[in-house]
PDB file of N, CA and C in Angstrom:
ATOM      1  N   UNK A   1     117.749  52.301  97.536  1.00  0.00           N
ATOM      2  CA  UNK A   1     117.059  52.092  98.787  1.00  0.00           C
ATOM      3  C   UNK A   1     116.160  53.290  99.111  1.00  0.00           C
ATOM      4  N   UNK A   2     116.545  54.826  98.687  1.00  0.00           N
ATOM      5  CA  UNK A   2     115.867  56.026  99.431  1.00  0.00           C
ATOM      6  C   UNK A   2     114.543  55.972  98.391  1.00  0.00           C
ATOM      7  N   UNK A   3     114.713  54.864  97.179  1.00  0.00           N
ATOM      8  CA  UNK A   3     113.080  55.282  96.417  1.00  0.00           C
ATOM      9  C   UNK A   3     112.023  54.338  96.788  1.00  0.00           C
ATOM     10  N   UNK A   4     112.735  53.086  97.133  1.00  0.00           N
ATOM     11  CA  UNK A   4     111.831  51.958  97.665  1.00  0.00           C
ATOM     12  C   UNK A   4     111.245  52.874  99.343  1.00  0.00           C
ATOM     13  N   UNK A   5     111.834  53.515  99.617  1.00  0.00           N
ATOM     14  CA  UNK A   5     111.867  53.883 101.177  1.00  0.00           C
ATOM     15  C   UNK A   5     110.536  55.201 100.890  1.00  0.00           C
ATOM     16  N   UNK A   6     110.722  55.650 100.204  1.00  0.00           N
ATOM     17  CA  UNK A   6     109.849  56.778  99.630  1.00  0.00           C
ATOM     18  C   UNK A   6     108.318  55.897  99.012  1.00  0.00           C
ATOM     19  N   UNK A   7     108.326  55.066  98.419  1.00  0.00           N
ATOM     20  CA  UNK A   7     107.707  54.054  97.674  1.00  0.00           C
ATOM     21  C   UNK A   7     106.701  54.010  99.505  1.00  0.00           C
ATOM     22  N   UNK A   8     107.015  53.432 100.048  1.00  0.00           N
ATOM     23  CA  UNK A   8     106.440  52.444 101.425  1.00  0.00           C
ATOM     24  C   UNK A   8     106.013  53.706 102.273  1.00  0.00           C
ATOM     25  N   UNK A   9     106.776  54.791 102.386  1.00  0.00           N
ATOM     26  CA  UNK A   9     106.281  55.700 103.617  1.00  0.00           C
ATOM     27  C   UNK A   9     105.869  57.444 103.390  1.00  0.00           C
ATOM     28  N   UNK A  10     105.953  57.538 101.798  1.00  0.00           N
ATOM     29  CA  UNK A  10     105.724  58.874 101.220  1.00  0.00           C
ATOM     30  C   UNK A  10     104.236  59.343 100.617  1.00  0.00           C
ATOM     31  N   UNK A  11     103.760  60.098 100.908  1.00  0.00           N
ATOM     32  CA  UNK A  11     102.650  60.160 100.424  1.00  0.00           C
ATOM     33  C   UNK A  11     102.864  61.070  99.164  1.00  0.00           C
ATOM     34  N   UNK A  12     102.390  60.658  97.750  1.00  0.00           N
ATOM     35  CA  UNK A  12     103.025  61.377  96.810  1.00  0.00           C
ATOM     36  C   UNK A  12     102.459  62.645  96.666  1.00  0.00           C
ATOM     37  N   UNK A  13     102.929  63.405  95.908  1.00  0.00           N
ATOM     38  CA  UNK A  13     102.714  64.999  95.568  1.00  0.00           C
ATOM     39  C   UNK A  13     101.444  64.632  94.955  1.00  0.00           C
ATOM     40  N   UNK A  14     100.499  65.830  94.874  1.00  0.00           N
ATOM     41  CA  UNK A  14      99.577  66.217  94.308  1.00  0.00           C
ATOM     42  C   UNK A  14      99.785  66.052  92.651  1.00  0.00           C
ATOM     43  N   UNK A  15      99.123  65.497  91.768  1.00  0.00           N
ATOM     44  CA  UNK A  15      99.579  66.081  90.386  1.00  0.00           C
ATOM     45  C   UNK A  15      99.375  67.772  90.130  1.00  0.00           C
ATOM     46  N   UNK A  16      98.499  68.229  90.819  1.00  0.00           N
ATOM     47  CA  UNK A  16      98.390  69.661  90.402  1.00  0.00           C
ATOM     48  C   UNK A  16      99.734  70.400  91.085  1.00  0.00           C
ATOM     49  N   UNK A  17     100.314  70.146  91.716  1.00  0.00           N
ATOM     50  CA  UNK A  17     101.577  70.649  92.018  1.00  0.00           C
ATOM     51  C   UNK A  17     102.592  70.321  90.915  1.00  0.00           C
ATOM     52  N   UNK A  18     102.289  69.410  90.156  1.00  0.00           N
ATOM     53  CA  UNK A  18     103.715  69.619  88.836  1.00  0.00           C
ATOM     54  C   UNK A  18     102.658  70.226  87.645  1.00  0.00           C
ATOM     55  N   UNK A  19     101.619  69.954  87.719  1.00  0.00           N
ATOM     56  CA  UNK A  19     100.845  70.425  86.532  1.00  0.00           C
ATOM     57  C   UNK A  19      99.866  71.374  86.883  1.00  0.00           C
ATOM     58  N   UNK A  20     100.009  72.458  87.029  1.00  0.00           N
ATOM     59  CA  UNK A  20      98.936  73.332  87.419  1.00  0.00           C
ATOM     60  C   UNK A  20      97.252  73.108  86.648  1.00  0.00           C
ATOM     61  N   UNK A  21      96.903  72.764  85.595  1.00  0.00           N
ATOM     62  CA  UNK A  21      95.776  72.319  85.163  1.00  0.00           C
ATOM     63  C   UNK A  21      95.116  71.579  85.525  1.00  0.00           C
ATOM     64  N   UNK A  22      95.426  70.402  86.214  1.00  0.00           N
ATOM     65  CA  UNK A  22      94.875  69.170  86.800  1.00  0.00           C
ATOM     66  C   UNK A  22      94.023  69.537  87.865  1.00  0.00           C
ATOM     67  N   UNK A  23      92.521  69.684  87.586  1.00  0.00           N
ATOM     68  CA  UNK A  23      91.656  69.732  88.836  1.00  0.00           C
ATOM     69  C   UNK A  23      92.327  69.497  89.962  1.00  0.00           C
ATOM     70  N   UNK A  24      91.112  70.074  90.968  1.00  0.00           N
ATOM     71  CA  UNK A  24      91.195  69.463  92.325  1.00  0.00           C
ATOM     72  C   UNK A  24      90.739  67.782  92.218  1.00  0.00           C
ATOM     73  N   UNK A  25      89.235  67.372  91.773  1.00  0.00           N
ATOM     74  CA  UNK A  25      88.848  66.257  91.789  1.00  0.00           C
ATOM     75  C   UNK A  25      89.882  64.954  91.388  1.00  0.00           C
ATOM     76  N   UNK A  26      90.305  65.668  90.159  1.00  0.00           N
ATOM     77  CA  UNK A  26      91.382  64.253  89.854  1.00  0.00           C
ATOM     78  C   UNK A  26      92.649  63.837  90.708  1.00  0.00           C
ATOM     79  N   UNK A  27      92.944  65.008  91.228  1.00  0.00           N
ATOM     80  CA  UNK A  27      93.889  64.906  92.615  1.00  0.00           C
ATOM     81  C   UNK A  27      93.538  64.073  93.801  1.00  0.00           C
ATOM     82  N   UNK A  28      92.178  64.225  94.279  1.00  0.00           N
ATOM     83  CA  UNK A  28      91.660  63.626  94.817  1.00  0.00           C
ATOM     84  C   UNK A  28      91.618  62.276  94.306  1.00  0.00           C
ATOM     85  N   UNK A  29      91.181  61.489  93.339  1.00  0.00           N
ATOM     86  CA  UNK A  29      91.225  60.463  92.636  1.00  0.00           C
ATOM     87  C   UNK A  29      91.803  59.607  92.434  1.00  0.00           C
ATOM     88  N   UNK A  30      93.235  60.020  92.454  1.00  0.00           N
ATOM     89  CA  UNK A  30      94.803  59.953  92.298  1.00  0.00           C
ATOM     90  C   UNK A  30      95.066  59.297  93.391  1.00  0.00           C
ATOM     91  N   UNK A  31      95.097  60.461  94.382  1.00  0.00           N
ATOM     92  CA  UNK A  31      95.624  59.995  95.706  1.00  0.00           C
ATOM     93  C   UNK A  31      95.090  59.029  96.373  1.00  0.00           C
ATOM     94  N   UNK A  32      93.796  59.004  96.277  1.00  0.00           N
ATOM     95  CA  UNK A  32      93.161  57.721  96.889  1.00  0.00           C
ATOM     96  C   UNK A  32      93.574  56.565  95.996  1.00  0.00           C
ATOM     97  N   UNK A  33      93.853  56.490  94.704  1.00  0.00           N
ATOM     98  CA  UNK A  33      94.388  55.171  93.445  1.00  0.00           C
ATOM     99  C   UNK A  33      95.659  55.096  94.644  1.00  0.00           C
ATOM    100  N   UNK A  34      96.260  55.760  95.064  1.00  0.00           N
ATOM    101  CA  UNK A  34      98.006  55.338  94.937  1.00  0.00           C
ATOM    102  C   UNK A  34      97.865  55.295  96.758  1.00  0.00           C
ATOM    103  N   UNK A  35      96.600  55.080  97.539  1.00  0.00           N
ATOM    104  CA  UNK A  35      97.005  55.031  98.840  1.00  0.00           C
ATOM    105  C   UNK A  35      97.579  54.172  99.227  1.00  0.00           C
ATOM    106  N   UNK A  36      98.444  53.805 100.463  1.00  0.00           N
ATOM    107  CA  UNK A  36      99.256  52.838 101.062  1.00  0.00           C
ATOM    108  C   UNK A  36      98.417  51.857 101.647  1.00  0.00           C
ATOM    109  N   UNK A  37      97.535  51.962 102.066  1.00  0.00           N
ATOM    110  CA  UNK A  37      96.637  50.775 102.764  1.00  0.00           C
ATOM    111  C   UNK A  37      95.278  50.260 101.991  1.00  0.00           C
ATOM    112  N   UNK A  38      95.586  49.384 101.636  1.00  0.00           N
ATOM    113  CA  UNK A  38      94.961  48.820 100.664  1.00  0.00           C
ATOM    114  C   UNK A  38      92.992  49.070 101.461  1.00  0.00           C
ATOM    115  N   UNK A  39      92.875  49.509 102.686  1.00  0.00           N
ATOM    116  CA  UNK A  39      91.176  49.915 103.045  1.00  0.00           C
ATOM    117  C   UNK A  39      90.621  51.134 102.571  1.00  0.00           C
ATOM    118  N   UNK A  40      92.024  52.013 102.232  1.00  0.00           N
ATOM    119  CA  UNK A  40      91.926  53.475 101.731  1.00  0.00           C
ATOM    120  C   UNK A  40      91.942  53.313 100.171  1.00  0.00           C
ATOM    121  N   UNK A  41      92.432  52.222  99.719  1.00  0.00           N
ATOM    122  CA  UNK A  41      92.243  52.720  98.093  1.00  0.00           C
ATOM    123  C   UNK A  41      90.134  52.315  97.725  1.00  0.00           C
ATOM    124  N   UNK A  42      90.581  52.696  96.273  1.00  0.00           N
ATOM    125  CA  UNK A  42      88.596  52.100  96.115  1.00  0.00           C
ATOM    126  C   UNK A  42      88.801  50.798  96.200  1.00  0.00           C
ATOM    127  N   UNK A  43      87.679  50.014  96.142  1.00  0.00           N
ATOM    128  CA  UNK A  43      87.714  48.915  96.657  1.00  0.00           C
ATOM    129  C   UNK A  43      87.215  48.241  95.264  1.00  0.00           C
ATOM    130  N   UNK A  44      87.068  48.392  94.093  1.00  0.00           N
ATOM    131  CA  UNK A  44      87.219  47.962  92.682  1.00  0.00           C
ATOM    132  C   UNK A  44      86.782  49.019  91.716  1.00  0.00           C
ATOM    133  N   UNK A  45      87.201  48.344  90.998  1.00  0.00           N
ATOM    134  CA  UNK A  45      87.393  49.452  89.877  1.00  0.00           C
ATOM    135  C   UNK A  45      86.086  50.200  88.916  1.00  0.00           C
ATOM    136  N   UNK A  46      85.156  49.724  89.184  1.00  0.00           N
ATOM    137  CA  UNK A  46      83.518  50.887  89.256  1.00  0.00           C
ATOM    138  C   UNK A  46      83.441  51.998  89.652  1.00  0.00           C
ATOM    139  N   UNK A  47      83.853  51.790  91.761  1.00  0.00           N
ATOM    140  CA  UNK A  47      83.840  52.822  92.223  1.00  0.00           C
ATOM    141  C   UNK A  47      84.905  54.035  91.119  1.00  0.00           C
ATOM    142  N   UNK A  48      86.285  53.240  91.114  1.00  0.00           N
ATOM    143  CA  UNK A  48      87.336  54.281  90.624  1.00  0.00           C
ATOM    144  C   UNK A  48      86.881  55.148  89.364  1.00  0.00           C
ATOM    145  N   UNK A  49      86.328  53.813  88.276  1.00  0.00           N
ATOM    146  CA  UNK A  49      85.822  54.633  86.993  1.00  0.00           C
ATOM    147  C   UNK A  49      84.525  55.628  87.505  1.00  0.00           C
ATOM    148  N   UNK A  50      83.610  55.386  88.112  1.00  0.00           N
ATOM    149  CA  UNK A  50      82.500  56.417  88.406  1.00  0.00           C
ATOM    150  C   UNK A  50      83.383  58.104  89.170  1.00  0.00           C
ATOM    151  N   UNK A  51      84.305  57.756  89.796  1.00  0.00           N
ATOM    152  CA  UNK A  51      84.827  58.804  90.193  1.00  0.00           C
ATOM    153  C   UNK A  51      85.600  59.791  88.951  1.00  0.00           C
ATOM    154  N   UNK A  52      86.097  59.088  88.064  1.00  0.00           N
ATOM    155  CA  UNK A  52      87.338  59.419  87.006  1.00  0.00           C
ATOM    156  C   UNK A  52      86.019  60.546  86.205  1.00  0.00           C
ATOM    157  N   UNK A  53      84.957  59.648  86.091  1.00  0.00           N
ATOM    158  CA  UNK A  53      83.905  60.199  85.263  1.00  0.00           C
ATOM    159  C   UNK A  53      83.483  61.228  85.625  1.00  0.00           C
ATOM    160  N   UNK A  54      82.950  61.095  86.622  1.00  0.00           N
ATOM    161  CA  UNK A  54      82.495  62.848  87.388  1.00  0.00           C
ATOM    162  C   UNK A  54      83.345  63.798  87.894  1.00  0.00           C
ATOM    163  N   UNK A  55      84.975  63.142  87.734  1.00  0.00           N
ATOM    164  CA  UNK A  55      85.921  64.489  87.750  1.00  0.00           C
ATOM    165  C   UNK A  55      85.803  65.100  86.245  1.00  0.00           C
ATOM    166  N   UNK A  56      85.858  64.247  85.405  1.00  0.00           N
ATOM    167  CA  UNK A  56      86.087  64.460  83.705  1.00  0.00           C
ATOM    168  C   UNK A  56      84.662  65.384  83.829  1.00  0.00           C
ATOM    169  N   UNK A  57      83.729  64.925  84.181  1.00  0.00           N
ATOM    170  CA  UNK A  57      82.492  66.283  83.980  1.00  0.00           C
ATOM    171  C   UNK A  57      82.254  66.810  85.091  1.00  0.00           C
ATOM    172  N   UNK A  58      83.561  67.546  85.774  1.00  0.00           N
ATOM    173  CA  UNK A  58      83.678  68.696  86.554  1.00  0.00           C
ATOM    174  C   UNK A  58      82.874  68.345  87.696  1.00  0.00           C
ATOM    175  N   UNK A  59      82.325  67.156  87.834  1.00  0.00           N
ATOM    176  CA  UNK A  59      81.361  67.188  89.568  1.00  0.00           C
ATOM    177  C   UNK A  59      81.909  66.887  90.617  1.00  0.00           C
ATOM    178  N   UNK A  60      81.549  66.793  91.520  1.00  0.00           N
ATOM    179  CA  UNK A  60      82.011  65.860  92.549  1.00  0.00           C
ATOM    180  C   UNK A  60      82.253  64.445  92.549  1.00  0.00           C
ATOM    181  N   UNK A  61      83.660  64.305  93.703  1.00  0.00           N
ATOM    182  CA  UNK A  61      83.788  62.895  93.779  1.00  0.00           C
ATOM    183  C   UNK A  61      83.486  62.870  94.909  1.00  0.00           C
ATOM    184  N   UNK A  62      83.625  61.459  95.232  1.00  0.00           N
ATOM    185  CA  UNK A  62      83.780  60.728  96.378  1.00  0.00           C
ATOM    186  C   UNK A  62      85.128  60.456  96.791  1.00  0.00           C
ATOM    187  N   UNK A  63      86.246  60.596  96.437  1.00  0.00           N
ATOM    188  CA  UNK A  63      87.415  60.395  97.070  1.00  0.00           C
ATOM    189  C   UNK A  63      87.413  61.328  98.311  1.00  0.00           C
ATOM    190  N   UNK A  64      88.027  61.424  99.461  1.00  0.00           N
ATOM    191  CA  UNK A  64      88.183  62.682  99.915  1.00  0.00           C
ATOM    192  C   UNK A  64      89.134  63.542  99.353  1.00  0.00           C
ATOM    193  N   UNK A  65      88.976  64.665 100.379  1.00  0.00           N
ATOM    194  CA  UNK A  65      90.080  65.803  99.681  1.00  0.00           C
ATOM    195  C   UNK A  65      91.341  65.496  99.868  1.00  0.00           C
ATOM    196  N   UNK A  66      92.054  66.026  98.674  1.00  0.00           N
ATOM    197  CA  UNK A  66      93.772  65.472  99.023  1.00  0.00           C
ATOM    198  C   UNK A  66      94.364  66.174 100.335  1.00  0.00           C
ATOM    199  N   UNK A  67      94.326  67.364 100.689  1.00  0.00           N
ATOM    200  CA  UNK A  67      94.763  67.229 101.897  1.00  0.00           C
ATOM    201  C   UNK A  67      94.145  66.481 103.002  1.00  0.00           C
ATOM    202  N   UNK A  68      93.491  65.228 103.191  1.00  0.00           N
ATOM    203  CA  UNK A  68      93.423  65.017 104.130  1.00  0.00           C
ATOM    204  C   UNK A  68      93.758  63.749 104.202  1.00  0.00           C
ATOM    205  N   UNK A  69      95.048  63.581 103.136  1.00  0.00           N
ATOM    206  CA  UNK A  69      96.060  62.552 103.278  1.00  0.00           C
ATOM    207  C   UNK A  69      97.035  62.938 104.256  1.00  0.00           C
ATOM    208  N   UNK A  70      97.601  62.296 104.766  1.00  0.00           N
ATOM    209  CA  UNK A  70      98.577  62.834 105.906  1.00  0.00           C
ATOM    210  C   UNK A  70     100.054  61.821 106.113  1.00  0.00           C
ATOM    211  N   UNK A  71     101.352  62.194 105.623  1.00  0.00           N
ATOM    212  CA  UNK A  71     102.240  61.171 105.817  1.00  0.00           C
ATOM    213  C   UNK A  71     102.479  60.384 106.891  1.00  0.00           C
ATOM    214  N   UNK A  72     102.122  61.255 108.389  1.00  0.00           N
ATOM    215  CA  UNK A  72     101.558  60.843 109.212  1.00  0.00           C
ATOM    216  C   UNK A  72     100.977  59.629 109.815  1.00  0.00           C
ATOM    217  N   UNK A  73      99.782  59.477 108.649  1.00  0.00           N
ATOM    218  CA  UNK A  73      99.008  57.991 109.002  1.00  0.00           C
ATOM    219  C   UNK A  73      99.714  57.290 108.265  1.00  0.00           C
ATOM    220  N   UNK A  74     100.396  56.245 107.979  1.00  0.00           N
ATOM    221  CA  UNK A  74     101.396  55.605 107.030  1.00  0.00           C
ATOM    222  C   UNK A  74     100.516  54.309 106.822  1.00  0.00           C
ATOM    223  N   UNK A  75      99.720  53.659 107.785  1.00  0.00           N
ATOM    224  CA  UNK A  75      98.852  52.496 107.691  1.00  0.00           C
ATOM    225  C   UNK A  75      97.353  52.679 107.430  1.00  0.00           C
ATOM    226  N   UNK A  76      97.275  54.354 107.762  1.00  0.00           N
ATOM    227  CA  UNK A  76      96.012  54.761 106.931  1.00  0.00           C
ATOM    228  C   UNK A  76      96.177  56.082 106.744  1.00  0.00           C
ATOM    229  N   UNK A  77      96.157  56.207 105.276  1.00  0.00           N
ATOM    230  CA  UNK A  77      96.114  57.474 104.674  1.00  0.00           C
ATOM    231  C   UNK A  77      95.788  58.580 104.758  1.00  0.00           C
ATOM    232  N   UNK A  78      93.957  58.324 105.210  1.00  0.00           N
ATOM    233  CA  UNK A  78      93.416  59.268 105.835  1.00  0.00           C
ATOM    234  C   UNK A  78      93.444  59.753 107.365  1.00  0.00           C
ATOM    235  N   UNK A  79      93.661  61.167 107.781  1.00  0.00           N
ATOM    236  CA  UNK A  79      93.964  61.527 109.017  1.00  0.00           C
ATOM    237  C   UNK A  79      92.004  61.117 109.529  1.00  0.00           C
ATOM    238  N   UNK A  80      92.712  61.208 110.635  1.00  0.00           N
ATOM    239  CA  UNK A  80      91.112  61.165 111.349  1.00  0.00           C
ATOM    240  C   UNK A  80      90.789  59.086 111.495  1.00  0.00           C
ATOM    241  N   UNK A  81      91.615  59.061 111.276  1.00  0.00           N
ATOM    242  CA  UNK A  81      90.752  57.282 111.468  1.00  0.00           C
ATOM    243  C   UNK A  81      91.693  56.533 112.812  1.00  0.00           C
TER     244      UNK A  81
END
């Protein structure tokens, strides 16, 4: 029950917190793939691959920044909405 419970109301760790190598961008990337409200994730999978791509060559994404996920918003991911 405490992983399904974690599953529905946890916002997951950063990968660069278990893997120190893992950009910032792909963190970003990540977190928006695995958001809880389906308005916060990308909205098909172009956007996602164009993002994956310009983390892989070090640019900017468009995800926002991972901290400004917040466990907080549980029905939307991002603080501020």
């Amino acid at each position: 029950m405490a992983i399904a419970y974690q599953h529905v109301r946890e916002i997951p760790k950063r990968p660069s917190s278990l893997a120190a190598d893992v950009p910032e961008s792909l963190d970003r990337v990540i977190l928006k793939s695995l958001a809880k409200s389906r308005e916060d994730r990308y909205q098909d999978a172009a956007h996602m691959r164009a993002d994956l791509q310009a983390a892989a060559r070090g640019m900017s994404v468009a995800a926002p920044a991972a901290d400004s996920w917040s466990p907080g918003h549980l029905g939307h991911g991002l603080t501020g909405r």
